[in-house]
Protein backbone atom coordinates (compact mmCIF):
# COMPACT_ATOMS: atom_id res chain seq x y z
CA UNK A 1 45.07 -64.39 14.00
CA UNK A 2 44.59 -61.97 16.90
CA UNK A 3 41.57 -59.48 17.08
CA UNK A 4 42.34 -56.36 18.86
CA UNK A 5 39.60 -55.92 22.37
CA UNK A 6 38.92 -52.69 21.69
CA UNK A 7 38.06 -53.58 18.01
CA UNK A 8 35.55 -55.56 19.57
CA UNK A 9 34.20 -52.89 21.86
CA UNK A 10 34.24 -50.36 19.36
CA UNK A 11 32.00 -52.10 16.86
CA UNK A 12 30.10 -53.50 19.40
CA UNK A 13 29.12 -49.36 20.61
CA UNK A 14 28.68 -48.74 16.98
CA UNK A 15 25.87 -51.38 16.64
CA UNK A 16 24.31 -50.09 19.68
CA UNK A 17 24.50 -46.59 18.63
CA UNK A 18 22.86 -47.49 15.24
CA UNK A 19 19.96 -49.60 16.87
CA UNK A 20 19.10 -46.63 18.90
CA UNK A 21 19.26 -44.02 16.03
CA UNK A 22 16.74 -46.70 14.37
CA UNK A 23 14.42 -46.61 17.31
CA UNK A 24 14.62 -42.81 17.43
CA UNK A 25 13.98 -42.34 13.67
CA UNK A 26 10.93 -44.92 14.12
CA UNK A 27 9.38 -43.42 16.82
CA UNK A 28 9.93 -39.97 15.09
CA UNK A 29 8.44 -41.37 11.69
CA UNK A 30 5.54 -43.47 13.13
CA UNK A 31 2.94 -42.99 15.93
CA UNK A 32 2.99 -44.69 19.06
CA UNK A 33 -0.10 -46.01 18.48
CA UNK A 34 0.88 -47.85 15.13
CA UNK A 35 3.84 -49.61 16.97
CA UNK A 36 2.67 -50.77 20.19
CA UNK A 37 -1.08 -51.57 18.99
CA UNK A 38 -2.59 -54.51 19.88
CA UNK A 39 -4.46 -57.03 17.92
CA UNK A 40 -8.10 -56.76 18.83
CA UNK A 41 -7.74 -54.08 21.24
CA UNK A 42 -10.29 -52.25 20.14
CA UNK A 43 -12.89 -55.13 19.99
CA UNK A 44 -12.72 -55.96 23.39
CA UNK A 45 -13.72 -53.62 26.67
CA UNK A 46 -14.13 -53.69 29.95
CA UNK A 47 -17.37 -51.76 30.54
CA UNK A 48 -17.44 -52.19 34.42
CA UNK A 49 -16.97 -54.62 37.08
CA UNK A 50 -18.06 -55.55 40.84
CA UNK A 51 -16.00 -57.88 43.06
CA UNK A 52 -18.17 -60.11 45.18
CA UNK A 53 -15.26 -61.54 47.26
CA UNK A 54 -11.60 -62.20 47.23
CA UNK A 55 -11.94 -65.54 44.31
CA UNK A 56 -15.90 -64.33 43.03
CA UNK A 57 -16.75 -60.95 40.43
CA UNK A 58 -18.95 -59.71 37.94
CA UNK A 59 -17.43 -57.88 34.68
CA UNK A 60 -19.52 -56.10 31.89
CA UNK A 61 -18.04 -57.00 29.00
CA UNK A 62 -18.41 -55.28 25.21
CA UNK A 63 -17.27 -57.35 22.72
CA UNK A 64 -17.55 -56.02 18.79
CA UNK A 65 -20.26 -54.25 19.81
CA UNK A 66 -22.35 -56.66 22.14
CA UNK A 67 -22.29 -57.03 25.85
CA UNK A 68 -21.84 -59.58 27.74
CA UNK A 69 -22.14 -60.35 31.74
CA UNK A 70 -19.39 -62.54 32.38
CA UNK A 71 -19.53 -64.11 36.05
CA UNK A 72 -16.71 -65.45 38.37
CA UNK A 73 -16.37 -67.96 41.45
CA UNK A 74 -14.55 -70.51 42.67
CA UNK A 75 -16.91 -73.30 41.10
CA UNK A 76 -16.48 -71.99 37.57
CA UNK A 77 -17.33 -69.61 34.93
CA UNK A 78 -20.20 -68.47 32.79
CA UNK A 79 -20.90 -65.65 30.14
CA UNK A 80 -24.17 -64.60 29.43
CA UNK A 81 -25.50 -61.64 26.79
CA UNK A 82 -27.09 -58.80 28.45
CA UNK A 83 -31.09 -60.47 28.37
CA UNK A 84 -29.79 -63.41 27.27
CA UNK A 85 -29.58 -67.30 28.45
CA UNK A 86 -25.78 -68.36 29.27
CA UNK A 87 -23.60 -69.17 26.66
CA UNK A 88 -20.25 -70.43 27.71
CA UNK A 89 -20.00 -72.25 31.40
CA UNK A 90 -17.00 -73.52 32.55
CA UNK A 91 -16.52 -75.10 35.98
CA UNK A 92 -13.27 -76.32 37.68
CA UNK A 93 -13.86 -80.38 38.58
């Protein structure tokens, strides 16, 4: 049983062409915002942060709400409320 080539390379343009009339109708149909949104994008920002060196920063965190100071260097991590005591520290051993 022999199958034609350009059998072949005609359906295989048809597919194409109906995948991108699918994208095209979805991006018509739907935001962008709705297809390409994160989970727990909005729960998480980065307020503001200060690099103390090329391995060592500071980043202001807001997480649901809260912030939090997390702190960088080569010795480890730590993330501490704003007024708070430290409540994750990590350290590279």
């Amino acid at each position: 049983m022999e199958i034609s080539v350009w059998r072949v390379v005609f359906s295989f343009l048809f597919c194409i062409t109906l995948a991108a009339g699918a994208i095209f109708a979805l991006r018509r149909k739907l935001p962008t915002s709705t297809l390409f949104k994160r989970v727990g994008a909005d729960r998480l920002k980065l307020v503001e942060q200060i690099s103390l060196g090329p391995q060592r920063g500071i980043y202001l965190i807001e997480l649901d709400g809260k912030e939090y100071l997390a702190l960088f260097s080569q010795q480890g991590a730590s993330l501490t409320p704003t007024g708070g005591a430290p409540v994750v520290t990590g350290t590279d051993e």
